[in-house]
N, C-alpha and C. Protein backbone atom coordinates (compact mmCIF):
# COMPACT_ATOMS: atom_id res chain seq x y z
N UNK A 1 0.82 -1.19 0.00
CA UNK A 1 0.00 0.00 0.00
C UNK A 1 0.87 1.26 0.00
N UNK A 2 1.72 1.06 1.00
CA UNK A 2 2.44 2.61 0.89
C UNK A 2 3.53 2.89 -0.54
N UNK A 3 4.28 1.52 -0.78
CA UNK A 3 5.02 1.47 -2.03
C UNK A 3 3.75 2.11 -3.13
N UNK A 4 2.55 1.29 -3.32
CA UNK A 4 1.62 2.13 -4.48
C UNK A 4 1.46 3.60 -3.81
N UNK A 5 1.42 4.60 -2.79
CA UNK A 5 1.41 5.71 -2.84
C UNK A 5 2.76 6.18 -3.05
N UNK A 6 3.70 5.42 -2.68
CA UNK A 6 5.23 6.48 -2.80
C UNK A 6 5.02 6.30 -4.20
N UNK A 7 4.74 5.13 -5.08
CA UNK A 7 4.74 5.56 -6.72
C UNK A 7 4.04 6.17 -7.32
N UNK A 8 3.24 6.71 -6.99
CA UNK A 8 1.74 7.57 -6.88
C UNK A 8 2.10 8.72 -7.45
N UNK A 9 3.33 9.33 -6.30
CA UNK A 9 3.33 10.92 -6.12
C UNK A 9 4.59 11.52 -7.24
N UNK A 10 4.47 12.44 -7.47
CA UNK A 10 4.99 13.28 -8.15
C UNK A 10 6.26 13.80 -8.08
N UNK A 11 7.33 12.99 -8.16
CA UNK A 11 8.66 13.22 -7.79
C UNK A 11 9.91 14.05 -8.82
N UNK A 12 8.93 14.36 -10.03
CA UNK A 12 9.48 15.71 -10.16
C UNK A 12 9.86 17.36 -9.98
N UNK A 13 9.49 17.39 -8.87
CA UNK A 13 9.52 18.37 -8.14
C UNK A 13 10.56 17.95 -6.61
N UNK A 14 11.16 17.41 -6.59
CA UNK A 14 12.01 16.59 -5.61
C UNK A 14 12.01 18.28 -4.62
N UNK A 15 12.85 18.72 -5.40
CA UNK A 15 13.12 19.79 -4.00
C UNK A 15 12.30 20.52 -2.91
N UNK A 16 10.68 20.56 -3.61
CA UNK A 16 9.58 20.91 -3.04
C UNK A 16 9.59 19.87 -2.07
N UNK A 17 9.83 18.40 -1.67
CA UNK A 17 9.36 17.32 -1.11
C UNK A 17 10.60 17.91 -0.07
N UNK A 18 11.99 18.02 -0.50
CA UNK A 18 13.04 18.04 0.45
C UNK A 18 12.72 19.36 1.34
N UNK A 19 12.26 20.24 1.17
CA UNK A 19 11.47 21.67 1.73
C UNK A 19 10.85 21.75 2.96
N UNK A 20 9.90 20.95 2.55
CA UNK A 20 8.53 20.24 3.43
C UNK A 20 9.11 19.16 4.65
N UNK A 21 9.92 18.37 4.07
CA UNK A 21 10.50 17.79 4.99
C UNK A 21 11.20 18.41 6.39
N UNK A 22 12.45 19.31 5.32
CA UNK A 22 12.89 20.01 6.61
C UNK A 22 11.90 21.14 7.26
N UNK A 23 11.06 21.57 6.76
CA UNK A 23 10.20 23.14 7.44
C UNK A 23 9.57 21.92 8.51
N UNK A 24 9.19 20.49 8.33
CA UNK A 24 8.37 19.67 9.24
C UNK A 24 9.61 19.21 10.34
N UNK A 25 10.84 19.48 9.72
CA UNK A 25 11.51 18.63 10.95
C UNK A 25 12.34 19.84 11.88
N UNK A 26 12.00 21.53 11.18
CA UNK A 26 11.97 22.38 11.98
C UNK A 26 11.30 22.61 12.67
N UNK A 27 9.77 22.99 12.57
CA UNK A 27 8.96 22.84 13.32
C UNK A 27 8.62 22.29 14.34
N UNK A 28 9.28 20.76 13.90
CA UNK A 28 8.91 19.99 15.37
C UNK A 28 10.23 20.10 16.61
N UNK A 29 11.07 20.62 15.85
CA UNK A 29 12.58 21.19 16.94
C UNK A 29 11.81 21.98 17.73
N UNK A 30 11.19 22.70 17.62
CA UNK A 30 10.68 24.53 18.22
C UNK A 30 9.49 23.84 18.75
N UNK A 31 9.24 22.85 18.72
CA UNK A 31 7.73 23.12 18.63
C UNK A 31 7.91 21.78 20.27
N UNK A 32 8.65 20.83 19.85
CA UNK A 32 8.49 19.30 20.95
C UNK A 32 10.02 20.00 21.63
N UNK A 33 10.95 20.10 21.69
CA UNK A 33 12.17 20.17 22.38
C UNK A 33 12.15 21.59 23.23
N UNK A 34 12.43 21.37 24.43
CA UNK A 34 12.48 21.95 25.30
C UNK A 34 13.82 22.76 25.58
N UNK A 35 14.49 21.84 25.01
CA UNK A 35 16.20 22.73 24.93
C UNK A 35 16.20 24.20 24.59
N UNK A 36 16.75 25.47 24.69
CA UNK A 36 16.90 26.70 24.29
C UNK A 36 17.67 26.44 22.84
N UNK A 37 18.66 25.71 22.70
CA UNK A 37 19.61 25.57 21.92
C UNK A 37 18.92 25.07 20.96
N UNK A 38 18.43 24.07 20.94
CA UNK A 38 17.49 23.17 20.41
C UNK A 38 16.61 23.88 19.42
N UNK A 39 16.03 24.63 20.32
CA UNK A 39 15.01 25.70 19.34
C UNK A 39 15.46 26.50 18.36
N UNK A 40 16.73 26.82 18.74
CA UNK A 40 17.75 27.79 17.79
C UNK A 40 17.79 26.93 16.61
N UNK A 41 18.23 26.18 16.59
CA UNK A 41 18.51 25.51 15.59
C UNK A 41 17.15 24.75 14.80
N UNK A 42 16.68 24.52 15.24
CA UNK A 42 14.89 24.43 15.00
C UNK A 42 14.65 25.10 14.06
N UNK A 43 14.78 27.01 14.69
CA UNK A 43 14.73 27.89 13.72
C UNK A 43 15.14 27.91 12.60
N UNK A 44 16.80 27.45 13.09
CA UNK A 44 17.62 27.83 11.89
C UNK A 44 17.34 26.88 10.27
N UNK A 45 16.77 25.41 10.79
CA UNK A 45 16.57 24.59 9.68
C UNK A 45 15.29 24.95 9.23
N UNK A 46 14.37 25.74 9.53
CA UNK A 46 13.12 25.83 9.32
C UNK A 46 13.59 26.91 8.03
N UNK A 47 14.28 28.12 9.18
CA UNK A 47 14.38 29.28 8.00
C UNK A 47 15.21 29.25 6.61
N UNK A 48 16.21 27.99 6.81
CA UNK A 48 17.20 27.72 5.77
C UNK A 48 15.91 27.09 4.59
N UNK A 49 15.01 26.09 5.16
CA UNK A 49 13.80 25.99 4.45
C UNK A 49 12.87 26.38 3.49
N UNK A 50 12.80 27.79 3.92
CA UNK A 50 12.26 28.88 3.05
C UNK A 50 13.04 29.27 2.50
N UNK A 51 14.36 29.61 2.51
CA UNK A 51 15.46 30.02 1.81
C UNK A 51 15.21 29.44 0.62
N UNK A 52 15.33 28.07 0.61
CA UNK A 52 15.63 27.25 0.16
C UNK A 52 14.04 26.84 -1.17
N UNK A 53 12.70 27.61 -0.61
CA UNK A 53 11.81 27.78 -1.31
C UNK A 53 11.85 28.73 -2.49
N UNK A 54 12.38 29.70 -1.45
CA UNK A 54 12.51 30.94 -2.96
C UNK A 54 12.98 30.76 -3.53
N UNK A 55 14.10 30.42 -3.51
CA UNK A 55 15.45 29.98 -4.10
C UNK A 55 15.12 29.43 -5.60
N UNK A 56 14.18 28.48 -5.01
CA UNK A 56 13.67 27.20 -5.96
C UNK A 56 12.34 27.90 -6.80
N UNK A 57 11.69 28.68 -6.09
CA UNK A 57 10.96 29.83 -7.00
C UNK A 57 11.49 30.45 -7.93
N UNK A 58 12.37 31.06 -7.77
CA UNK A 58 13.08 32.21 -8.83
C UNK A 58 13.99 31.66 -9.46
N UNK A 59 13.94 30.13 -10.29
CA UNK A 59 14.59 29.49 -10.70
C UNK A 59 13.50 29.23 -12.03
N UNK A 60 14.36 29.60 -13.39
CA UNK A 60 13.42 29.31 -14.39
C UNK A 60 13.99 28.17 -15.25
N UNK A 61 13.45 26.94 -15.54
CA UNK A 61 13.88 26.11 -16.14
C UNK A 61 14.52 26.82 -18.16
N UNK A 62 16.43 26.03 -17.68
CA UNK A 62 16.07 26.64 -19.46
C UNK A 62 16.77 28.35 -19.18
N UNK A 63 16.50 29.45 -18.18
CA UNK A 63 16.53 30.03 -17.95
C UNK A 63 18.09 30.95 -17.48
N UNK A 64 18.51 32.13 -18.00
CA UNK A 64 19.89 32.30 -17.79
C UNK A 64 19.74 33.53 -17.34
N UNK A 65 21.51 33.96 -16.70
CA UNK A 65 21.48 35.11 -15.62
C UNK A 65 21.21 36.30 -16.85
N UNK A 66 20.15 37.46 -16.01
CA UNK A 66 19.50 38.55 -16.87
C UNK A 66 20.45 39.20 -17.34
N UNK A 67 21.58 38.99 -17.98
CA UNK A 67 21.98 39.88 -18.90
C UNK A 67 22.02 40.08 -20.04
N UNK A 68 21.75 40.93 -20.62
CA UNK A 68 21.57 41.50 -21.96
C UNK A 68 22.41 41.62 -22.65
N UNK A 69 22.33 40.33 -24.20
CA UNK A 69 23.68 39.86 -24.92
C UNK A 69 22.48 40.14 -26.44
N UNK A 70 23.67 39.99 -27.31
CA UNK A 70 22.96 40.41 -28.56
C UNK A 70 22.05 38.96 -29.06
N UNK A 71 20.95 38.74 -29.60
CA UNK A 71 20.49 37.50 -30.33
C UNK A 71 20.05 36.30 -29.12
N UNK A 72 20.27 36.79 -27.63
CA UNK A 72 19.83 36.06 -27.00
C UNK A 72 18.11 36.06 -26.75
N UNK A 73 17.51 35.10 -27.09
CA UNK A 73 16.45 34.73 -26.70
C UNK A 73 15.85 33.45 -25.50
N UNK A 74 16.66 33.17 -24.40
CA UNK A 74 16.20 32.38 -24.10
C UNK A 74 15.66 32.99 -23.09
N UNK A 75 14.78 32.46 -21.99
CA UNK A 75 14.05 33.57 -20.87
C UNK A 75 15.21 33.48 -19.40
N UNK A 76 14.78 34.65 -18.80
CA UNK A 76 15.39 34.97 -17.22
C UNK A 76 14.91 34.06 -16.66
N UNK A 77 16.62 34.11 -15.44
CA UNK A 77 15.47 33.84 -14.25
C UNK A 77 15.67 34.99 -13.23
N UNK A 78 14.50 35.24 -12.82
CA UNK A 78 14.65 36.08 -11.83
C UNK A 78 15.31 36.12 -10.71
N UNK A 79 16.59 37.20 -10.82
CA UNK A 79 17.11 37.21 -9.58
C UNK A 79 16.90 38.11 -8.46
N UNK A 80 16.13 38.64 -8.44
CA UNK A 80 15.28 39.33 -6.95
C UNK A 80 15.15 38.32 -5.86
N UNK A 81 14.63 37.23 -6.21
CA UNK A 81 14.93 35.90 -4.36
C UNK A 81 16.25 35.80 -4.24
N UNK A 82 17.16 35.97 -5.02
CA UNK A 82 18.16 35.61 -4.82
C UNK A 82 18.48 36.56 -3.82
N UNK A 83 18.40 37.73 -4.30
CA UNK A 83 19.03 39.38 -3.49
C UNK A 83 18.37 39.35 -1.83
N UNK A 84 16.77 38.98 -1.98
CA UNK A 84 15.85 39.08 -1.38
C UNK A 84 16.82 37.84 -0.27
N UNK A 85 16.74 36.78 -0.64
CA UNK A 85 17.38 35.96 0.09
C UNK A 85 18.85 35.94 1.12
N UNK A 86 19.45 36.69 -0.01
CA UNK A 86 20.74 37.24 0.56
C UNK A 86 21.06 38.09 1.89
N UNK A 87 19.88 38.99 2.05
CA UNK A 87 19.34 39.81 2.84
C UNK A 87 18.93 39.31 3.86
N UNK A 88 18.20 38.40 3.80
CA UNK A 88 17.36 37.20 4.42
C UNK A 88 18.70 36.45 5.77
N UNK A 89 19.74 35.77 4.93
CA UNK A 89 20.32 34.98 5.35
C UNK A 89 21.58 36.54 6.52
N UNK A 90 21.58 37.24 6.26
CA UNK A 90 22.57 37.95 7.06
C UNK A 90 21.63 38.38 8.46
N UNK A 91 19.96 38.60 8.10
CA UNK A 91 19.32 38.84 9.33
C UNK A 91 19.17 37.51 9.82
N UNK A 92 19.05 36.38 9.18
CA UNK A 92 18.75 35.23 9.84
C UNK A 92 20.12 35.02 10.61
N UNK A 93 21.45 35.45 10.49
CA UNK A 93 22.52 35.15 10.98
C UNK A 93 22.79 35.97 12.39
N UNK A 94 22.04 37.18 12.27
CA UNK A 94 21.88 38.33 13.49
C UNK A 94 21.46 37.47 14.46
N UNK A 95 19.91 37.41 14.21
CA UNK A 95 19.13 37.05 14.80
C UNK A 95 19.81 35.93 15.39
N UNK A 96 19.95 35.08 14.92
CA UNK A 96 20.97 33.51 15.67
C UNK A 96 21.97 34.22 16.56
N UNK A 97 22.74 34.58 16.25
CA UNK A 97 23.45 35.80 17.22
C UNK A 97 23.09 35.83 18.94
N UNK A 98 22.26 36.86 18.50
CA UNK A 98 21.14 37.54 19.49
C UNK A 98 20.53 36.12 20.18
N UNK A 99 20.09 35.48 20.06
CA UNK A 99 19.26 34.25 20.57
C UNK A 99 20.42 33.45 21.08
N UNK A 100 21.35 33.44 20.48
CA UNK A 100 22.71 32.89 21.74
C UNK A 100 22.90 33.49 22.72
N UNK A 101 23.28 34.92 22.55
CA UNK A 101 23.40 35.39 23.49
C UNK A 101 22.36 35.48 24.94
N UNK A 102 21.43 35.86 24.20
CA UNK A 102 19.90 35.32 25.35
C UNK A 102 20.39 34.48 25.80
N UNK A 103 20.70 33.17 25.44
CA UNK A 103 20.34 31.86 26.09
C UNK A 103 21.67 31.87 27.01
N UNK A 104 23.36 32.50 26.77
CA UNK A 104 23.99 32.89 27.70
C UNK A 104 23.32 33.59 28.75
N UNK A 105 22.82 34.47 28.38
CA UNK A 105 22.44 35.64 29.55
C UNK A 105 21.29 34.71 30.40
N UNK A 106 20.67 33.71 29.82
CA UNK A 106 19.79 32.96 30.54
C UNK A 106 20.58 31.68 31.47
N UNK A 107 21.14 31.23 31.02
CA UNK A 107 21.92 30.27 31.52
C UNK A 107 23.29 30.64 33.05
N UNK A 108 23.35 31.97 32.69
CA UNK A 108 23.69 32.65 33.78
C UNK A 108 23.30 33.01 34.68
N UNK A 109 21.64 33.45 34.77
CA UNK A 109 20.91 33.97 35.65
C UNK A 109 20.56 32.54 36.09
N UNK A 110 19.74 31.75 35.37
CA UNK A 110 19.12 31.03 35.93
C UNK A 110 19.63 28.70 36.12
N UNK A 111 20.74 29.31 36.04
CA UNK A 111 21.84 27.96 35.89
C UNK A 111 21.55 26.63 34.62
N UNK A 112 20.18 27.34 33.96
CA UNK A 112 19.30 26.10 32.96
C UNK A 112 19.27 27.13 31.42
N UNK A 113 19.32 25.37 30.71
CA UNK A 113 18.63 26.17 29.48
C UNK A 113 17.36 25.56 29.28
N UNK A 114 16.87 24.65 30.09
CA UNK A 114 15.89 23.90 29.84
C UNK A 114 14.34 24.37 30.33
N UNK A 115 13.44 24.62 28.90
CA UNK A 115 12.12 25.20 28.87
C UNK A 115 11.48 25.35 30.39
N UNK A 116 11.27 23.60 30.91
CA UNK A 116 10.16 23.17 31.98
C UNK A 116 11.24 23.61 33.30
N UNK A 117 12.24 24.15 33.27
CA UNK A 117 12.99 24.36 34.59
C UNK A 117 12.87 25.42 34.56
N UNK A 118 13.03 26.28 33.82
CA UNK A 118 13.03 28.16 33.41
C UNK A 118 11.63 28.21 34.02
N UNK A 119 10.73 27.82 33.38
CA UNK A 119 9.32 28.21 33.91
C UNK A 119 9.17 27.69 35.45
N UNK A 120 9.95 26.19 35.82
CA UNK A 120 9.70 26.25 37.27
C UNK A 120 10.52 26.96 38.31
N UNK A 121 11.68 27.93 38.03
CA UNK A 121 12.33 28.72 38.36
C UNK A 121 11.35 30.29 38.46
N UNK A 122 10.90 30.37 37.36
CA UNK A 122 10.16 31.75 37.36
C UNK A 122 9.06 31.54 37.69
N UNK A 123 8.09 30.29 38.22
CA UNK A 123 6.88 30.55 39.05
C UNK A 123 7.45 30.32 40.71
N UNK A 124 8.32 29.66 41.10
CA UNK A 124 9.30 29.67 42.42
C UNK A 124 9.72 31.41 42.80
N UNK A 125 10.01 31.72 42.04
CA UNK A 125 10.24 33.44 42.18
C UNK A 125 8.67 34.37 41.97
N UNK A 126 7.86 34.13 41.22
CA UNK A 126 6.68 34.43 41.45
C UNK A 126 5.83 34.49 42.59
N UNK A 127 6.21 33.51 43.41
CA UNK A 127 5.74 33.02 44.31
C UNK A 127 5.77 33.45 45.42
N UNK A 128 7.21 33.63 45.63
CA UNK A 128 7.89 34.07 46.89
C UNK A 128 7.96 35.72 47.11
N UNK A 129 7.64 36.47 45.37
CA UNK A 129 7.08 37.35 45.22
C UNK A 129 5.97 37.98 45.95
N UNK A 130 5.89 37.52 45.54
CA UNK A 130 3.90 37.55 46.14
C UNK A 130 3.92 37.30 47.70
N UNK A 131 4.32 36.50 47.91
CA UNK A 131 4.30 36.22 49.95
C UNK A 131 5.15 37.40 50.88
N UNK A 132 6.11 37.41 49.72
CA UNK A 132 7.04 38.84 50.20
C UNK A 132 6.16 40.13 50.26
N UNK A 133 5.43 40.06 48.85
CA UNK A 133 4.41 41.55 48.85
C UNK A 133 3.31 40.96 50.02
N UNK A 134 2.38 40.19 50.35
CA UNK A 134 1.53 39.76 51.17
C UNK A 134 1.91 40.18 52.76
N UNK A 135 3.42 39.81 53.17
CA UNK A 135 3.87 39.91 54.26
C UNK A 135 4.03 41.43 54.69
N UNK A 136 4.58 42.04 53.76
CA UNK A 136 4.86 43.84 53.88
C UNK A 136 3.36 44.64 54.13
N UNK A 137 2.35 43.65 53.39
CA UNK A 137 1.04 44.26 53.41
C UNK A 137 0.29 44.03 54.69
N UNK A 138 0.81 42.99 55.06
CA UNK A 138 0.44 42.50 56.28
C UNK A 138 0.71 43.11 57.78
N UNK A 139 2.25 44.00 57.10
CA UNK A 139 2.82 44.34 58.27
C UNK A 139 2.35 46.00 58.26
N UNK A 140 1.90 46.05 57.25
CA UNK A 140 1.42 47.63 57.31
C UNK A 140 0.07 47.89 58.08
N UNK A 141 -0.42 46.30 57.82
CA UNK A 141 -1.88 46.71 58.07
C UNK A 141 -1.79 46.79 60.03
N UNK A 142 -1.19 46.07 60.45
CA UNK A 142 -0.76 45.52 61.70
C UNK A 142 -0.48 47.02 62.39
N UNK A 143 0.41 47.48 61.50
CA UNK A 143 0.91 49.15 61.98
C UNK A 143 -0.22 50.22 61.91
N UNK A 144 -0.82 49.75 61.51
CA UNK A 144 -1.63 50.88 61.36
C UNK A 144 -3.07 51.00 62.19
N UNK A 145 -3.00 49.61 62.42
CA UNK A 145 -4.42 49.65 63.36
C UNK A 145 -3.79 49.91 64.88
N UNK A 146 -2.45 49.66 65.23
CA UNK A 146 -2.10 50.25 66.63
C UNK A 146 -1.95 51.75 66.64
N UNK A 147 -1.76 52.68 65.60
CA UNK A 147 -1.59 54.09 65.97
C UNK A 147 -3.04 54.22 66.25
């Protein structure tokens, strides 16, 4: 059954299939893994993904770089994703950057990089928050009914 659907499908378009794959096996980095790091990189295969869409968009079969030669007739391909992309990949490189550094600056404060510990660290401090403000309120009220 599954051999008659894998022969089924349409495997001229291969790179569209390889796309989908990784944007699905980014997704599920970011999406199931709890790691900080984890997610980074999650990102990073997701967004190389789309890269990797346009890319394959602005690709014209047959198709040559737009410059203008005498007697040439064959068609462009458009290189705007390319530029567009280029652009793409230096903010996608920031951004990775920046999200390290977070996860230093997190890993410092809070000795974890791990999702379910961060959150049980910051409701532990929430907490004690709150009993701290409760207690001060408590002690005001105490003061104030003896004057």
């Amino acid at each position: 059954m599954i051999s008659d659907l894998l022969s089924n499908l349409n495997w001229g378009h291969y790179n569209y299939w390889i796309i989908i794959v990784l944007m699905m096996v980014g997704l599920y980095a970011v999406i199931a893994r709890g790691n900080l790091i984890k997610k980074i990189v999650g990102l990073n295969i997701f967004q190389t993904s789309v890269f990797m869409l346009y890319i394959s968009l602005g690709k014209v079969d047959g198709g040559t770089a737009p410059i203008l030669e005498e007697g040439l007739t064959r068609p462009f391909s458009n290189p705007l994703p390319h530029v567009l992309i280029l652009t793409a990949i230096v903010v996608g490189i920031a951004t990775t950057a920046l999200a390290l550094a977070l996860v230093l600056r997190i890993k410092a404060v809070y000795g974890t990089i791990e999702e379910d510990e961060l959150e049980e660290a910051d409701n532990k401090t929430e907490a004690e928050e709150a009993q701290l403000a409760a207690d001060i309120l408590g002690a005001d009220d105490n003061r104030g009914g003896a004057h």
